[in-house]
C-alpha atoms as a PDB file:
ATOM      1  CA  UNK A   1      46.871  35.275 125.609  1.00  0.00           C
ATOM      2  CA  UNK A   2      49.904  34.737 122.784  1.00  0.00           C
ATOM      3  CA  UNK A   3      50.262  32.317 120.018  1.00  0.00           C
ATOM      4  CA  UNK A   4      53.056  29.914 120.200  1.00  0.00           C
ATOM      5  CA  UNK A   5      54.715  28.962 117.273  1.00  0.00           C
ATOM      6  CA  UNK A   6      52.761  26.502 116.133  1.00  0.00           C
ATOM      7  CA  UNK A   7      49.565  28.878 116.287  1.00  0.00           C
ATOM      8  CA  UNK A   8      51.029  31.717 114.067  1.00  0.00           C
ATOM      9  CA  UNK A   9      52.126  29.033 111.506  1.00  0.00           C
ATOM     10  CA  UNK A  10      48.746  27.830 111.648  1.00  0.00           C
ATOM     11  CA  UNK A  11      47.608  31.221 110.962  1.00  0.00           C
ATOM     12  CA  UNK A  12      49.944  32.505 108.072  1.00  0.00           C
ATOM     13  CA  UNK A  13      48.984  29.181 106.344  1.00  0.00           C
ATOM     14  CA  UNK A  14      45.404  29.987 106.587  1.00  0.00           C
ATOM     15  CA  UNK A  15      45.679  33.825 105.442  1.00  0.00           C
ATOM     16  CA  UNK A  16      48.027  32.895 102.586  1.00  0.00           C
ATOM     17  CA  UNK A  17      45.866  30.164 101.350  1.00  0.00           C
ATOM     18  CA  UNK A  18      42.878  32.896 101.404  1.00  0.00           C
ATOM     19  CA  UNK A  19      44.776  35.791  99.871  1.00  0.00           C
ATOM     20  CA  UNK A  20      44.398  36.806  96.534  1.00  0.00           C
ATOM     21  CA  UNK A  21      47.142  35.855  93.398  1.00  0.00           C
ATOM     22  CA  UNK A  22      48.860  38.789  92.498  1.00  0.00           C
ATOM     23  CA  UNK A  23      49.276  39.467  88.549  1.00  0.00           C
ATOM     24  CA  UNK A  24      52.998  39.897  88.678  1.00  0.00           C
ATOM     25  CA  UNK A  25      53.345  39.549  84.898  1.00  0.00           C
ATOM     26  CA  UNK A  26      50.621  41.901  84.076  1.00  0.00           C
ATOM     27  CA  UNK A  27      51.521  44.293  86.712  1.00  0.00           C
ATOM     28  CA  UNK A  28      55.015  44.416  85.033  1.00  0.00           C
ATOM     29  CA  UNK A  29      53.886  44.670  81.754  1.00  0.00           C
ATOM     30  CA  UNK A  30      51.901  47.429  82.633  1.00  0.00           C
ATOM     31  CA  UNK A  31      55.028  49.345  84.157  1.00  0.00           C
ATOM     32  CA  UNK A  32      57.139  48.521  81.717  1.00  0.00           C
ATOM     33  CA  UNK A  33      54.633  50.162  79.264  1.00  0.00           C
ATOM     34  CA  UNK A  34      54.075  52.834  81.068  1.00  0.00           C
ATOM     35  CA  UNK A  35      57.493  53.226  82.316  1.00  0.00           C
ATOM     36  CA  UNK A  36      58.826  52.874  79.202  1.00  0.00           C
ATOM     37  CA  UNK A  37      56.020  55.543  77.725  1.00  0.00           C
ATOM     38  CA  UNK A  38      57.045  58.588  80.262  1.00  0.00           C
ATOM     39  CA  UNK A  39      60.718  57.901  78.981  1.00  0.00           C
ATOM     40  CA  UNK A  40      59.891  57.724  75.128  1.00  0.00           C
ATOM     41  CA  UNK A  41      58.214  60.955  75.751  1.00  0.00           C
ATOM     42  CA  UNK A  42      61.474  62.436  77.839  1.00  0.00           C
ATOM     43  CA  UNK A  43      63.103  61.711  74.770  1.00  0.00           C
ATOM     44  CA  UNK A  44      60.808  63.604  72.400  1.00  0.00           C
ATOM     45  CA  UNK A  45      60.961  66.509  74.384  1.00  0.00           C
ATOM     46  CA  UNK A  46      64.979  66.331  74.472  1.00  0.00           C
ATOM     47  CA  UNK A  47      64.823  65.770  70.295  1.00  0.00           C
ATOM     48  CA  UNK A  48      62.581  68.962  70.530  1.00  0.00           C
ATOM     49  CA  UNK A  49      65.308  71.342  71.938  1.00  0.00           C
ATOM     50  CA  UNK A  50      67.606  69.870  69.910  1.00  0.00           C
ATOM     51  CA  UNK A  51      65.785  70.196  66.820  1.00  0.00           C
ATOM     52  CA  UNK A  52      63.889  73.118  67.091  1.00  0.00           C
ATOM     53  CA  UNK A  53      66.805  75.330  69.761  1.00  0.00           C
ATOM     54  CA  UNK A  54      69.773  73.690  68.376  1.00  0.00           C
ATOM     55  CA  UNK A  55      70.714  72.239  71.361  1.00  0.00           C
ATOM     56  CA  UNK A  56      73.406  69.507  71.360  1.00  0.00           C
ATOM     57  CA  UNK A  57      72.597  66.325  73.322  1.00  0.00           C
ATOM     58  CA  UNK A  58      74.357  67.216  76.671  1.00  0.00           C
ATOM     59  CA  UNK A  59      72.756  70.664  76.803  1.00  0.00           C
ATOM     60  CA  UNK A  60      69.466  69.710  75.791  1.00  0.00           C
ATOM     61  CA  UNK A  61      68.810  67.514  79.051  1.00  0.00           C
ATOM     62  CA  UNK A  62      68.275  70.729  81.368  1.00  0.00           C
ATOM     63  CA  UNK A  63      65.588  71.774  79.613  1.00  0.00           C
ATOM     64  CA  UNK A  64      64.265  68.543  79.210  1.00  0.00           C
ATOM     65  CA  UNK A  65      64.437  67.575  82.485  1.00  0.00           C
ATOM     66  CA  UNK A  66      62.487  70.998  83.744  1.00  0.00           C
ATOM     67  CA  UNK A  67      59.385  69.834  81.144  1.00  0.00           C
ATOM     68  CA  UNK A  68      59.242  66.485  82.598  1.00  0.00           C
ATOM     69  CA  UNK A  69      59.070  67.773  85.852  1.00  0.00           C
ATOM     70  CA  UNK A  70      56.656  70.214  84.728  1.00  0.00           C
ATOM     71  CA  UNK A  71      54.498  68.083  83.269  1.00  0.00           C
ATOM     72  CA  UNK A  72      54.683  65.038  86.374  1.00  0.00           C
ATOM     73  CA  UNK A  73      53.648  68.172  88.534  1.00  0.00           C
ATOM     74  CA  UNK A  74      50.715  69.582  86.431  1.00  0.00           C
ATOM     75  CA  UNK A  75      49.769  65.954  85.504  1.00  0.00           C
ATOM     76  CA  UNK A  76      49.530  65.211  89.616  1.00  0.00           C
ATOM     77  CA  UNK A  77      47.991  68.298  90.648  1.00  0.00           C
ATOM     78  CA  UNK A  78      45.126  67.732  88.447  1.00  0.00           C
ATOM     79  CA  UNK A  79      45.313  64.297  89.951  1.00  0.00           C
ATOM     80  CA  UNK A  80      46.009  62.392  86.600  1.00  0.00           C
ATOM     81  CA  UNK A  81      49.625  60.755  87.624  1.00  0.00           C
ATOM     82  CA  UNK A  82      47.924  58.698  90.943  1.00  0.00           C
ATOM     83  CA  UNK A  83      45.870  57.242  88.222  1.00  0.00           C
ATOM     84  CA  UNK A  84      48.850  56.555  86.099  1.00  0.00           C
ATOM     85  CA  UNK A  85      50.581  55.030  89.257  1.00  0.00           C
ATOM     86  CA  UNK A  86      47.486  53.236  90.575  1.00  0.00           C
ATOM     87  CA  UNK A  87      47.429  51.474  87.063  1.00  0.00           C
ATOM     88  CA  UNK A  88      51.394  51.273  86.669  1.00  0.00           C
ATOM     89  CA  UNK A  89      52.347  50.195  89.527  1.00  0.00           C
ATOM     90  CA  UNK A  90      56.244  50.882  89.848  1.00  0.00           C
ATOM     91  CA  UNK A  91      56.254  52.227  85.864  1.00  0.00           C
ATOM     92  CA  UNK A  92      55.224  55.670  86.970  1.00  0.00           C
ATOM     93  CA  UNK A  93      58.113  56.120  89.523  1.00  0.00           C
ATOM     94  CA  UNK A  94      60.916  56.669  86.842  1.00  0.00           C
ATOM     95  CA  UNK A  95      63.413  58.329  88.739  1.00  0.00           C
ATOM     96  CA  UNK A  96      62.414  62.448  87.554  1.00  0.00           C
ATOM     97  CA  UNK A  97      58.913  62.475  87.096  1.00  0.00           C
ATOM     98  CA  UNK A  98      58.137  59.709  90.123  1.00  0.00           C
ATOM     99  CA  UNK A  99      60.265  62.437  92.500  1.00  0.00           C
ATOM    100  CA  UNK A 100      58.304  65.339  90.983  1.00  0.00           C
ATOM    101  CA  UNK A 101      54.826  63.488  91.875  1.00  0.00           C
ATOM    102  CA  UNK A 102      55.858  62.403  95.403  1.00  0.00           C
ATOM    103  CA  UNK A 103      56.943  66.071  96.179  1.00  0.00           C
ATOM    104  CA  UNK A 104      54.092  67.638  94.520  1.00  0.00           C
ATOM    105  CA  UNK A 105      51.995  64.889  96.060  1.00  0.00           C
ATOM    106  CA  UNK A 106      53.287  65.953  99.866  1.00  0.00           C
ATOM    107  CA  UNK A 107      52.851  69.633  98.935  1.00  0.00           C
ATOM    108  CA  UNK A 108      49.089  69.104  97.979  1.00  0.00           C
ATOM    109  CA  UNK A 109      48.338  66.769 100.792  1.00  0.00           C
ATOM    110  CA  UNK A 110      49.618  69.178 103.730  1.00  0.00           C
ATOM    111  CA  UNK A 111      48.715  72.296 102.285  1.00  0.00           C
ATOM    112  CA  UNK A 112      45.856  72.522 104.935  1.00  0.00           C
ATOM    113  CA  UNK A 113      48.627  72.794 107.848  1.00  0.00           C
ATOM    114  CA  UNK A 114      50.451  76.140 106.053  1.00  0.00           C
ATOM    115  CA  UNK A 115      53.085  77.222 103.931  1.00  0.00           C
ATOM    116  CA  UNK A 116      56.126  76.470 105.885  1.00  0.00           C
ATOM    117  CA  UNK A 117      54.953  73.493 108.545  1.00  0.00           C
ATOM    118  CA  UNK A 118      52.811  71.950 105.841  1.00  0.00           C
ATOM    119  CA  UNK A 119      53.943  72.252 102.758  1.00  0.00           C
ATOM    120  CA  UNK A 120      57.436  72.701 103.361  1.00  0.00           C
ATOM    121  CA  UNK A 121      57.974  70.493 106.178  1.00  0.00           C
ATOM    122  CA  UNK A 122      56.443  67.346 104.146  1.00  0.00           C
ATOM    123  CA  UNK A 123      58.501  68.246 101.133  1.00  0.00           C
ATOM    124  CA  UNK A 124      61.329  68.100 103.060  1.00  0.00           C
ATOM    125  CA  UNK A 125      60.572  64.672 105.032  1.00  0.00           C
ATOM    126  CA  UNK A 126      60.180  63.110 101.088  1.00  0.00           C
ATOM    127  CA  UNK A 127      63.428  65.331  99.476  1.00  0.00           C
ATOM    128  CA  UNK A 128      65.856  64.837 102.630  1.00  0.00           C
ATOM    129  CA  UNK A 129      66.312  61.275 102.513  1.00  0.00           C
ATOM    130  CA  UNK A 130      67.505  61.771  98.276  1.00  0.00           C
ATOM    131  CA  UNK A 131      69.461  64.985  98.750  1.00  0.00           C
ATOM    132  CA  UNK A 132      71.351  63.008 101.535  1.00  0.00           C
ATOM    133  CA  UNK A 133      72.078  59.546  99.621  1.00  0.00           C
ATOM    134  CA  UNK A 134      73.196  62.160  96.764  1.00  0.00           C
ATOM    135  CA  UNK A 135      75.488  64.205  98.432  1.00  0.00           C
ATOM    136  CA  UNK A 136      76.879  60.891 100.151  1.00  0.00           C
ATOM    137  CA  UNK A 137      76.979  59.067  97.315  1.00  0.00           C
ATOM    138  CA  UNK A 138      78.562  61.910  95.173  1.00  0.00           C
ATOM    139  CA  UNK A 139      80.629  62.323  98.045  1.00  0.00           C
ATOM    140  CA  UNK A 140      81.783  58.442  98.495  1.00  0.00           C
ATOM    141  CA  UNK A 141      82.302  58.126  94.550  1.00  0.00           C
ATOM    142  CA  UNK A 142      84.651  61.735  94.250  1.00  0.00           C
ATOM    143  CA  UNK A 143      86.605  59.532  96.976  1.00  0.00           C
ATOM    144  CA  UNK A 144      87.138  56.580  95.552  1.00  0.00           C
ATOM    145  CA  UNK A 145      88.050  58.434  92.435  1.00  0.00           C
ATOM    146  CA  UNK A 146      90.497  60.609  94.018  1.00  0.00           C
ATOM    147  CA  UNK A 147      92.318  57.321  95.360  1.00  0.00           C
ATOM    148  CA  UNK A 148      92.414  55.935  92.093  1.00  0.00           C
ATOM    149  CA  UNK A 149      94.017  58.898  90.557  1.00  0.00           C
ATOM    150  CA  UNK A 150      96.497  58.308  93.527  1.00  0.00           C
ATOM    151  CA  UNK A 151      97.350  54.816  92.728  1.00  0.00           C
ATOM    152  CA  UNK A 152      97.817  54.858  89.039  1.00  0.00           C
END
């Protein structure tokens, strides 16, 4: 038998009246802190190869940018960073380290089904859809800027 209208209305009013208040301004606190703590401490390691390997500031964000990873790799497989993210909320997925942690993430998870199938296979679901956008994106933008250089 199927609601009408009038039934599921009845219904959403009586699950949203029942559901719990979410903390928005504590949850964003807490990923801006956190957030805003895995970034402080990208910059520390990038003032470390500058300071220490005489980097300049360009050059130093390679390196930087390989530790990060590192670390949002080691820091998952020890099973550390779903804490961080439990807690955090959208302040663990800054752009690097959150992409390190869902690939690592995949790689852990599937490991049971093999090397290629498994692992590789659920790395790739999670890495296709950005290496797409990016080469799309870079793609769309090199346009645009070619037709600009046309025009002026």
């Amino acid at each position: 038998m199927q609601q009408g209208p009038k039934e599921k209305l009845e219904y959403k009013r009586i699950t949203q009246k029942h559901l719990p208040k979410r903390p928005v301004f504590s949850n964003s606190v807490r990923a801006f802190l956190v957030g805003g703590a895995i970034c402080l401490l990208g910059q520390f390691v990038q003032k470390f190869f500058i300071h220490f390997f005489d980097f300049d500031q360009k050059s130093a964000g390679n390196p930087t940018v390989a530790v990060m990873v590192f670390l949002s790799v080691l820091l998952t497989g020890f099973g550390v960073y779903d804490r961080i993210g439990q807690w955090a909320g959208a302040g663990s997925a800054v752009p690097v380290t959150g992409f390190a942690n869902a690939m690592a993430s995949a790689a852990i998870e599937h490991r049971s089904e093999g090397i290629v199938l498994g692992v590789g296979g659920q790395m790739f679901k999670v890495a296709g859809p950005v290496i797409v956008f990016g080469v799309v994106s870079a793609f769309v933008i090199a346009l645009v800027k070619q037709i600009i250089k046309m025009v002026i």
